[in-house]
Protein backbone atom coordinates (compact mmCIF):
# COMPACT_ATOMS: atom_id res chain seq x y z
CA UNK A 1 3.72 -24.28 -17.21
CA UNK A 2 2.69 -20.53 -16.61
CA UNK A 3 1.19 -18.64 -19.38
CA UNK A 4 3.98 -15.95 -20.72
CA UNK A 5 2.44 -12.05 -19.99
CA UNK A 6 1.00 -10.20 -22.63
CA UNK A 7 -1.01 -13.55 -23.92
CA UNK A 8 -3.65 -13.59 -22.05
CA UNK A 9 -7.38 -13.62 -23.54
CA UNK A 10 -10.07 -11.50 -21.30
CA UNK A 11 -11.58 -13.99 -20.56
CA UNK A 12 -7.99 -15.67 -19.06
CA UNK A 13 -7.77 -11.85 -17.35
CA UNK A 14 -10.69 -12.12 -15.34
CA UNK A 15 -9.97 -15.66 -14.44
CA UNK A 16 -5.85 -14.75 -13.09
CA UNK A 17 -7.54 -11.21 -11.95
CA UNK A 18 -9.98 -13.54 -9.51
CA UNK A 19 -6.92 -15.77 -8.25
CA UNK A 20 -4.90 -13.46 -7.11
CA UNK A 21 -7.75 -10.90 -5.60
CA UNK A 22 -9.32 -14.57 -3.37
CA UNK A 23 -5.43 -15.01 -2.35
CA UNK A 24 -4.47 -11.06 -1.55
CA UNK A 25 -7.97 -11.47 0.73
CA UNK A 26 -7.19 -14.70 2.05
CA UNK A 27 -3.80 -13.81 2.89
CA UNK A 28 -4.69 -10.08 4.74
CA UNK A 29 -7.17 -12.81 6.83
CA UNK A 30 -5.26 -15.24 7.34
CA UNK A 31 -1.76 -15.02 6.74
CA UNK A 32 0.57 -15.88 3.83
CA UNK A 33 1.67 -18.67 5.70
CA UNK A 34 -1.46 -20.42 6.37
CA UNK A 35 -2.97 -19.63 3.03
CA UNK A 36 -2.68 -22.57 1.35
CA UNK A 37 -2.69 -23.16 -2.76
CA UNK A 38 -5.88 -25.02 -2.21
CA UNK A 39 -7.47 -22.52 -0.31
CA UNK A 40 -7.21 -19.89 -2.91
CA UNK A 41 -8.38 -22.23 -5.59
CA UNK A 42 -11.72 -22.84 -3.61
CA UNK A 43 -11.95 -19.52 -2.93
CA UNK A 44 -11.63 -18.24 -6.68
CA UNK A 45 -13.42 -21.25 -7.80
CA UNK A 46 -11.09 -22.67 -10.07
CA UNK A 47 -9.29 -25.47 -10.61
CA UNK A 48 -5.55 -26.66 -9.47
CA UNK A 49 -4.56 -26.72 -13.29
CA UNK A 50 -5.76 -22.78 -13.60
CA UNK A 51 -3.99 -21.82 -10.49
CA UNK A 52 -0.20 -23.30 -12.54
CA UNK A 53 -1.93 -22.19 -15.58
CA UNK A 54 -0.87 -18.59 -14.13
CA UNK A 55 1.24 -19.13 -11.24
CA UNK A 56 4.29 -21.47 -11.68
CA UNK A 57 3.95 -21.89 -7.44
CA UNK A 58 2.53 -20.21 -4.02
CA UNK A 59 5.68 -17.28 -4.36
CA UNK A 60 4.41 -16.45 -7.89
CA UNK A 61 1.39 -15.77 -6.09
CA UNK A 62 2.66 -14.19 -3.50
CA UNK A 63 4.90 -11.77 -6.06
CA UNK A 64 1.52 -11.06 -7.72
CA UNK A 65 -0.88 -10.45 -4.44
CA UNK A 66 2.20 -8.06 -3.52
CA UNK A 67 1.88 -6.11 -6.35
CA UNK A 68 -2.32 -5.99 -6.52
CA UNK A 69 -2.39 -5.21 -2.69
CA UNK A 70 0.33 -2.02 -3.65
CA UNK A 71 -2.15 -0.67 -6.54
CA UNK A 72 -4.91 -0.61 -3.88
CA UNK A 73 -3.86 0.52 -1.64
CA UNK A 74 -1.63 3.36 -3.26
CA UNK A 75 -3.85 4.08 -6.03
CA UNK A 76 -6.82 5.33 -4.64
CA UNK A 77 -4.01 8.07 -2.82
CA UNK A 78 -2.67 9.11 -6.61
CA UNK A 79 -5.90 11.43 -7.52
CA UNK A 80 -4.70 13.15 -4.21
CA UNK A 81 -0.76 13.32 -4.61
CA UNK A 82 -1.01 16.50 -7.02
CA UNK A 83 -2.91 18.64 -5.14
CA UNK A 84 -0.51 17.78 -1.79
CA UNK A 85 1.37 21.33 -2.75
CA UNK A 86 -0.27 23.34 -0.10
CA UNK A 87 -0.40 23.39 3.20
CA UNK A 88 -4.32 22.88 3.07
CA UNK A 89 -4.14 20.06 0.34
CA UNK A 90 -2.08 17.99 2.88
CA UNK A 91 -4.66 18.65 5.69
CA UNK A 92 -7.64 17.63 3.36
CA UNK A 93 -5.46 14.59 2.65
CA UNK A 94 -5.07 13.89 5.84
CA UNK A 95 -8.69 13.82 6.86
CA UNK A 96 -9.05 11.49 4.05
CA UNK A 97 -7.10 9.10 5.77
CA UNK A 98 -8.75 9.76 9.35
CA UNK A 99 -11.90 9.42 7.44
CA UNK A 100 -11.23 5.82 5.99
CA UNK A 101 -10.42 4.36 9.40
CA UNK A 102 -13.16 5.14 11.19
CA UNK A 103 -15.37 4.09 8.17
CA UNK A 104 -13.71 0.54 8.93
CA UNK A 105 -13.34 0.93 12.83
CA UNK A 106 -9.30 1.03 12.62
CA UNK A 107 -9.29 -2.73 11.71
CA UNK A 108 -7.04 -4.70 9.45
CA UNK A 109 -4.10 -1.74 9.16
CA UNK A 110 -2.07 -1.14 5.93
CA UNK A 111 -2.52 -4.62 3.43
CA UNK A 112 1.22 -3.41 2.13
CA UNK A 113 2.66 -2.99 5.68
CA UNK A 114 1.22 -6.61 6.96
CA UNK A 115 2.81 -8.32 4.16
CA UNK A 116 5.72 -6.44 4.71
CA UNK A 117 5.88 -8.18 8.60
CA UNK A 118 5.32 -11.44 7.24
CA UNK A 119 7.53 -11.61 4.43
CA UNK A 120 10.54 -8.95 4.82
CA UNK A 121 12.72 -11.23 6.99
CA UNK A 122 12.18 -14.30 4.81
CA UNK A 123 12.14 -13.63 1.40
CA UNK A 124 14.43 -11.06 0.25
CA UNK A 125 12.64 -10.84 -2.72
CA UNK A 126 9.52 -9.37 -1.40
CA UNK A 127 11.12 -7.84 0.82
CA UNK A 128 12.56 -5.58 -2.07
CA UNK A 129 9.30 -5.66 -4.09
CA UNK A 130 7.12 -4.16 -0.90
CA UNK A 131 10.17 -1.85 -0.26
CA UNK A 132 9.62 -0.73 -4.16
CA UNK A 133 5.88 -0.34 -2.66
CA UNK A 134 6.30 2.16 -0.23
CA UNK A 135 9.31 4.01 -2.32
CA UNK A 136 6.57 4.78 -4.82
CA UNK A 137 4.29 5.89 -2.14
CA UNK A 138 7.02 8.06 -0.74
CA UNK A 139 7.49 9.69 -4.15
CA UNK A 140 3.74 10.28 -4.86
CA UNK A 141 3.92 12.19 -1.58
CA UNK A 142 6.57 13.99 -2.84
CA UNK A 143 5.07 15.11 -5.74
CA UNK A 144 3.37 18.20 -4.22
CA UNK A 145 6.42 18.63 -1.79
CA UNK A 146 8.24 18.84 -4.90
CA UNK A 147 5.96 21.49 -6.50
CA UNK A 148 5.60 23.73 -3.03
CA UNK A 149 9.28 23.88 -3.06
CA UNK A 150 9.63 24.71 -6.19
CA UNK A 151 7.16 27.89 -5.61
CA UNK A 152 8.61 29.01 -2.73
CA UNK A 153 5.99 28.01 -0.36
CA UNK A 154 8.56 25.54 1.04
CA UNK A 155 12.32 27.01 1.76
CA UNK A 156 15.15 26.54 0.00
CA UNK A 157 17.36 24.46 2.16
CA UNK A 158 14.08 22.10 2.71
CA UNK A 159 14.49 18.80 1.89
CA UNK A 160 10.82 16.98 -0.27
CA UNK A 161 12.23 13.77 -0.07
CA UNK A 162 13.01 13.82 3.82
CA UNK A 163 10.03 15.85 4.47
CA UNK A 164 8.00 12.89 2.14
CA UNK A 165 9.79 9.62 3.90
CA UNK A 166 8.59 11.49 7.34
CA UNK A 167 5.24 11.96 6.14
CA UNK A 168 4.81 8.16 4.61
CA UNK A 169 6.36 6.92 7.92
CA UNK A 170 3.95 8.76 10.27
CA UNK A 171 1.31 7.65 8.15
CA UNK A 172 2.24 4.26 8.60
CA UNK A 173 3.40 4.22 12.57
CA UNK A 174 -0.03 5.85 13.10
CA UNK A 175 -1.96 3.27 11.12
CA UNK A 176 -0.55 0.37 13.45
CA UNK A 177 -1.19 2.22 16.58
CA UNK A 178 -4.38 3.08 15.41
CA UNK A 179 -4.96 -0.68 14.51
CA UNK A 180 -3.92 -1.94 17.62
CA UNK A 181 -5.77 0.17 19.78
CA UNK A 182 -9.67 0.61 17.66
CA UNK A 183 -9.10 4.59 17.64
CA UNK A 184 -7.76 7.07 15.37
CA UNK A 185 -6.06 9.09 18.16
CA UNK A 186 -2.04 7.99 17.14
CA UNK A 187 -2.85 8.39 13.42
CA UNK A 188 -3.96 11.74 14.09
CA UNK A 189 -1.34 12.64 16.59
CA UNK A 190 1.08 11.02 13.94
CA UNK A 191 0.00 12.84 10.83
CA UNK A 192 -0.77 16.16 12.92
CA UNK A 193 3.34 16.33 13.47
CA UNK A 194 4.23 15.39 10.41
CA UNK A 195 2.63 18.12 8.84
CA UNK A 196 3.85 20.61 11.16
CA UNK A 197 7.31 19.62 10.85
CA UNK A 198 6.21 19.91 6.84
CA UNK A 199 4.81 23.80 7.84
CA UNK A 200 8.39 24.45 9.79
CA UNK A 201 10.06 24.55 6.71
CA UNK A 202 7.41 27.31 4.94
């Protein structure tokens, strides 16, 4: 029987912590599909009887991979989501992005977005966890669309929350492109017109 949240030792932490971070690897690799239960366990090095100490079954684990694939992927983007109120912020940002696929050669692509193509016609339930995924990426985006319309530098009739789900979905049409073909041309080309759609509306 799973443990209940909120009782777990540090010890049992780092333990559940190591599960799910050999299964969110195994599963970007491999596939959820043909990541076994047993795989992950040899992986983490533990035992079958820690895996259902903290995961009732493989969608437990799945639900949990979900959400530790979302925090790092969309984490490392929230020191950045404040200062996206200027036209330069969102440039910077963008090179940040550029910058982190050619640091790993445009391989592997978004972890949230290749769970997402696995999962979303399948389970409904992940489907509506991952979609909770990118909604909160889409509103740390908007945070500094938010705050530029709110000084002006963006015009009244714009739209943050269009202008954010634009930006979020260039960001990830160019990531697959840019997968697919080893080069960071269509996430540049991508990003590039999202942000001059965003400086339209100054």
């Amino acid at each position: 029987m799973p443990i209940k949240p909120g009782t777990l030792t540090a010890k049992g932490r780092e333990t559940k912590g190591r599960i799910v971070a050999a299964a969110a690897r195994l599963m970007f690799e491999n596939g959820v599909a043909d990541t076994t239960v047993e795989d992950v366990r040899a992986a983490a090095g533990v035992s079958n009887s820690q895996i259902y100490h903290y995961f009732k079954d493989k969608t437990a684990l799945v639900r949990a991979v979900i959400e530790y694939q979302s925090d790092a992927v969309i984490e490392p983007h929230e020191e950045w989501f404040a200062e996206l109120d200027t036209m330069a912020g969102l440039r910077q940002w963008r090179d940040l992005v550029v910058r982190k696929q050619r640091e790993l050669n445009c391989r592997g692509g978004c972890p949230i977005a290749v769970l997402a193509g696995q999962l979303a016609e399948y389970d409904e339930a992940a489907r509506l966890q991952l979609a909770h995924s990118f909604a909160r990426w889409s509103q740390g985006l908007r945070t500094g669309l938010l705050a530029m319309h709110a000084n002006g530098t963006l015009r009244a009739e714009a739209d943050p929350e269009a202008l954010a789900l634009a930006l979020l979905a260039s960001l990830q049409g160019g990531l697959l492109i840019t997968q697919l073909n080893r080069d960071t041309k269509p996430l540049e080309t991508a990003l590039d017109a999202a942000l001059a759609h965003i400086e339209a509306h100054t």
